[in-house]
Protein backbone atom coordinates (compact mmCIF):
# COMPACT_ATOMS: atom_id res chain seq x y z
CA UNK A 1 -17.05 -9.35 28.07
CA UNK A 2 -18.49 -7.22 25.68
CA UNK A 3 -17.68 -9.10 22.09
CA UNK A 4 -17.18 -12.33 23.54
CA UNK A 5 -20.18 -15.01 24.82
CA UNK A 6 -20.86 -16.73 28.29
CA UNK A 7 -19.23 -19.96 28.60
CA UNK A 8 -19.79 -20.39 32.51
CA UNK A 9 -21.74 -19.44 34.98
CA UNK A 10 -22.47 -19.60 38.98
CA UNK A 11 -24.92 -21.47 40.78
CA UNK A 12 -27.45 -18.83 40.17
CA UNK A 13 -27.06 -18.99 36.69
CA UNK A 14 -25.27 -15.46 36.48
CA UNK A 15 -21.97 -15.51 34.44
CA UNK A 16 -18.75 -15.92 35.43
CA UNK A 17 -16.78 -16.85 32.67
CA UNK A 18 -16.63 -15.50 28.82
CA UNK A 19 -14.29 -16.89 26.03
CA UNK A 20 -13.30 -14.68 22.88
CA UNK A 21 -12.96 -17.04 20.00
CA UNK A 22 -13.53 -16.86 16.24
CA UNK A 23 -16.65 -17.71 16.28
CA UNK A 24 -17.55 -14.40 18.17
CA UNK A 25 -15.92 -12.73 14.66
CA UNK A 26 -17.41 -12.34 10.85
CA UNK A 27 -14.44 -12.68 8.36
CA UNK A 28 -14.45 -11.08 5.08
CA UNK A 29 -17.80 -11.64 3.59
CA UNK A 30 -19.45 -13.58 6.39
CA UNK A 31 -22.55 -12.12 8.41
CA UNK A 32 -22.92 -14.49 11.14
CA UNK A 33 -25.72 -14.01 13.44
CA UNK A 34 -23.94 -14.20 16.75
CA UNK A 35 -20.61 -12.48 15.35
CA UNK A 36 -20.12 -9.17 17.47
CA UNK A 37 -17.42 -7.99 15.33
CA UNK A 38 -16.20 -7.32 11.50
CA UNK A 39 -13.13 -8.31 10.70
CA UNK A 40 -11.55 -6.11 7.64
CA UNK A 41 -7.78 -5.37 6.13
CA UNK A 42 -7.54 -1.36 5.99
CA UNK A 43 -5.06 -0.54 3.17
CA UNK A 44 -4.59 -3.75 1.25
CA UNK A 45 -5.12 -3.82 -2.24
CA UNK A 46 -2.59 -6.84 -3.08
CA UNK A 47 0.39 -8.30 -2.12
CA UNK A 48 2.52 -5.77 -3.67
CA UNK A 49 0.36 -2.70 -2.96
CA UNK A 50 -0.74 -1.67 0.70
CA UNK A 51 -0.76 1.06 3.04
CA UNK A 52 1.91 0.32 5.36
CA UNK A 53 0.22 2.56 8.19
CA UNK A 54 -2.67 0.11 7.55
CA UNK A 55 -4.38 -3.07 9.86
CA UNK A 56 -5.77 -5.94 10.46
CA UNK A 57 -8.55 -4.56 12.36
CA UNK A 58 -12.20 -5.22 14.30
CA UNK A 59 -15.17 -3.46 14.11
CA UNK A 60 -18.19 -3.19 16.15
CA UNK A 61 -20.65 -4.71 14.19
CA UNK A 62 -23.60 -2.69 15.31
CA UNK A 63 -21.77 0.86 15.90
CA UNK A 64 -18.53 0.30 13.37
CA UNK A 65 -16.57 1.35 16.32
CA UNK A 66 -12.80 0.45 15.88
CA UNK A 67 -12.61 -2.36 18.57
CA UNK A 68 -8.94 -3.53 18.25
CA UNK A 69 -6.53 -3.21 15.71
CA UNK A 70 -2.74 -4.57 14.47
CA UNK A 71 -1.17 -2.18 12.26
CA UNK A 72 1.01 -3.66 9.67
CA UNK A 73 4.06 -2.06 10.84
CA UNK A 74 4.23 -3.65 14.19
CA UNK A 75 2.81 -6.99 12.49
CA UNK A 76 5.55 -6.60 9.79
CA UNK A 77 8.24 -6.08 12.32
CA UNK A 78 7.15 -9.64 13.82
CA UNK A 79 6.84 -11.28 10.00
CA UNK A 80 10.38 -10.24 9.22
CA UNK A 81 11.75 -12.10 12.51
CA UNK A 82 9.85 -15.03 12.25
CA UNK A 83 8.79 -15.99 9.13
CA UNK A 84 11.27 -15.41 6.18
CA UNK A 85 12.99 -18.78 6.58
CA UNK A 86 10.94 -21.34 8.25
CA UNK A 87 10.83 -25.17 8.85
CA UNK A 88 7.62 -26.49 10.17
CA UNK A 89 8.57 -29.59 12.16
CA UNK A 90 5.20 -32.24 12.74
CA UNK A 91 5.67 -34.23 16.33
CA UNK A 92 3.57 -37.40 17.85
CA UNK A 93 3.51 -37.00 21.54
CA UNK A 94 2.43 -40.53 23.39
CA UNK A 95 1.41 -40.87 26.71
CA UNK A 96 1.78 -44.59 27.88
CA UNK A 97 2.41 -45.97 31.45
CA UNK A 98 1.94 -42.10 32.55
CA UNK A 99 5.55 -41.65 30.95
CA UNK A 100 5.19 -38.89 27.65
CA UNK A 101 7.21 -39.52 24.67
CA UNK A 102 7.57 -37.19 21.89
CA UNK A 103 9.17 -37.91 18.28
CA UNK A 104 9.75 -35.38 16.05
CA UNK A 105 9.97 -35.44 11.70
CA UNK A 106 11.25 -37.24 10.00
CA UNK A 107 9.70 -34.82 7.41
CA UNK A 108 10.36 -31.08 7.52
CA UNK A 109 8.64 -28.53 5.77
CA UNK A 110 10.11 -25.42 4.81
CA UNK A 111 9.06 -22.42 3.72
CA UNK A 112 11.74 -20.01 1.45
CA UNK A 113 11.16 -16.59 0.88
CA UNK A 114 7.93 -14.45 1.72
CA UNK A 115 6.98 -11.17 2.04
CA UNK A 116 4.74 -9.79 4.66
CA UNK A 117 2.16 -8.80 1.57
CA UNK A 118 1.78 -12.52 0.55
CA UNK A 119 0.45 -12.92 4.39
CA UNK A 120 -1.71 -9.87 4.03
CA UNK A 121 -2.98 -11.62 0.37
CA UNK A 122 -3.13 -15.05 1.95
CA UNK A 123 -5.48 -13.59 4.99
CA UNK A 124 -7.84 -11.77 2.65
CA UNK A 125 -8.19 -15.25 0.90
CA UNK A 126 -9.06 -16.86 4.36
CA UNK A 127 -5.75 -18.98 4.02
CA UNK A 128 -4.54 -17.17 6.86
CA UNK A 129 -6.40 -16.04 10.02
CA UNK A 130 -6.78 -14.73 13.24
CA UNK A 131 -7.89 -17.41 16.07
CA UNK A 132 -8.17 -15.52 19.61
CA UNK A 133 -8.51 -17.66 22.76
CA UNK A 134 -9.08 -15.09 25.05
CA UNK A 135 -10.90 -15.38 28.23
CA UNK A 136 -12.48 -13.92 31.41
CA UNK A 137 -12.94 -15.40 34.93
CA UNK A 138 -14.83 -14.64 37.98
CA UNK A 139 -12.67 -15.81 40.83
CA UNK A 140 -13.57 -14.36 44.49
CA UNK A 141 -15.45 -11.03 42.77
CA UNK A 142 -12.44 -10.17 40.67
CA UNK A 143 -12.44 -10.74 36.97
CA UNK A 144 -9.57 -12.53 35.77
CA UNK A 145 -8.20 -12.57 32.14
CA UNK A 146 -6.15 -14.48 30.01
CA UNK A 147 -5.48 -13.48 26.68
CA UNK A 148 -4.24 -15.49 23.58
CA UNK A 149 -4.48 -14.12 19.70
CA UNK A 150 -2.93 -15.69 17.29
CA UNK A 151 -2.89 -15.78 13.43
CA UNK A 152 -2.93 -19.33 12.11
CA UNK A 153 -2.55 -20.96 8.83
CA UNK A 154 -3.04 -24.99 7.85
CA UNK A 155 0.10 -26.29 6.93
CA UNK A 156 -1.67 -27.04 3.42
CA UNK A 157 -1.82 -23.41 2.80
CA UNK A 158 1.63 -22.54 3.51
CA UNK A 159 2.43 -22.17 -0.34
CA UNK A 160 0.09 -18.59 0.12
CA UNK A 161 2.83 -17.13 2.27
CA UNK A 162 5.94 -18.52 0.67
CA UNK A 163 7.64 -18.12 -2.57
CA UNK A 164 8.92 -21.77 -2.70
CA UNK A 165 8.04 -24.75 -0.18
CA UNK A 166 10.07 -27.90 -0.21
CA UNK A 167 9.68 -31.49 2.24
CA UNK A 168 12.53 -32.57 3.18
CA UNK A 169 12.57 -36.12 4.81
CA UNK A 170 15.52 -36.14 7.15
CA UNK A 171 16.53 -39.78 6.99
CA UNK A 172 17.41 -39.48 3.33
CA UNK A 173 18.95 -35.40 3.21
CA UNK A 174 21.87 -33.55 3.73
CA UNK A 175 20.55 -30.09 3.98
């Protein structure tokens, strides 16, 4: 409730819903009016050379208050899992006749080889970022939350966080 901005309210006008969502956030180099929070890297230099007991992190914008934080270690533990070998799959989801089809490829891309600094490097650049959905409703005088953060980058930027990127059309490969 406190970083975040009314996107509801009651019959009386008072509010009963907030969303957290990028736009309550200043990147690197932004200074956004209605931004509540700074968004900085603590310990990055480059993509070889960072404090690994460093973070993606938020600050109050009026106090400098640490707000919320992801250290690199935990975030690096995640990275490693997920992202050193990756295929990025598009889809086309129809809905006709209230039946829902879904068709996946036929291209693939994949992404070979990364390191966890190359993410750090590629969020500093604003390649990468962090896109919360979280939000906060008033239902019968309890506030109810639902949180969703994620870090997102376009599929056009993927080269930033790997080493080599190949399409692979999958009607024409033997992979």
């Amino acid at each position: 409730m406190r970083y975040g901005h009314v996107s509801g309210t009651d019959e009386n006008g008072n509010p009963n819903e907030y969303y957290f969502t990028s736009g309550d956030i200043n990147r690197p180099g932004e200074d956004r009016e209605g931004a509540k929070l700074n968004l900085k890297l603590v310990g990055f230099t480059d993509a070889k050379h960072f404090d690994p007991n460093g973070m993606i992190a938020l600050y109050d914008k009026q106090t400098s208050e640490l707000a919320a934080g992801w250290s690199y270690l935990k975030l690096l533990e995640h990275w490693q899992r997920k992202h050193n070998r990756a295929a990025y799959v598009p889809y086309l989801r129809e809905k006709e006749d209230g039946k829902t089809t879904v068709e996946f490829g036929p291209l693939v891309t994949l992404g070979i080889s990364t390191s966890f600094g190359l993410f750090l490097k590629a969020f500093q650049d604003g390649k990468a970022i962090y896109d919360p959905g979280d939000k906060i409703t008033l239902k019968d005088g309890r506030w109810t939350p639902r949180s969703r953060s994620q870090f997102r980058i376009n599929l056009n930027d993927i080269s930033a966080i790997y080493q080599e990127v190949r399409e692979v059309d999958l009607r024409r490969s033997t992979i």
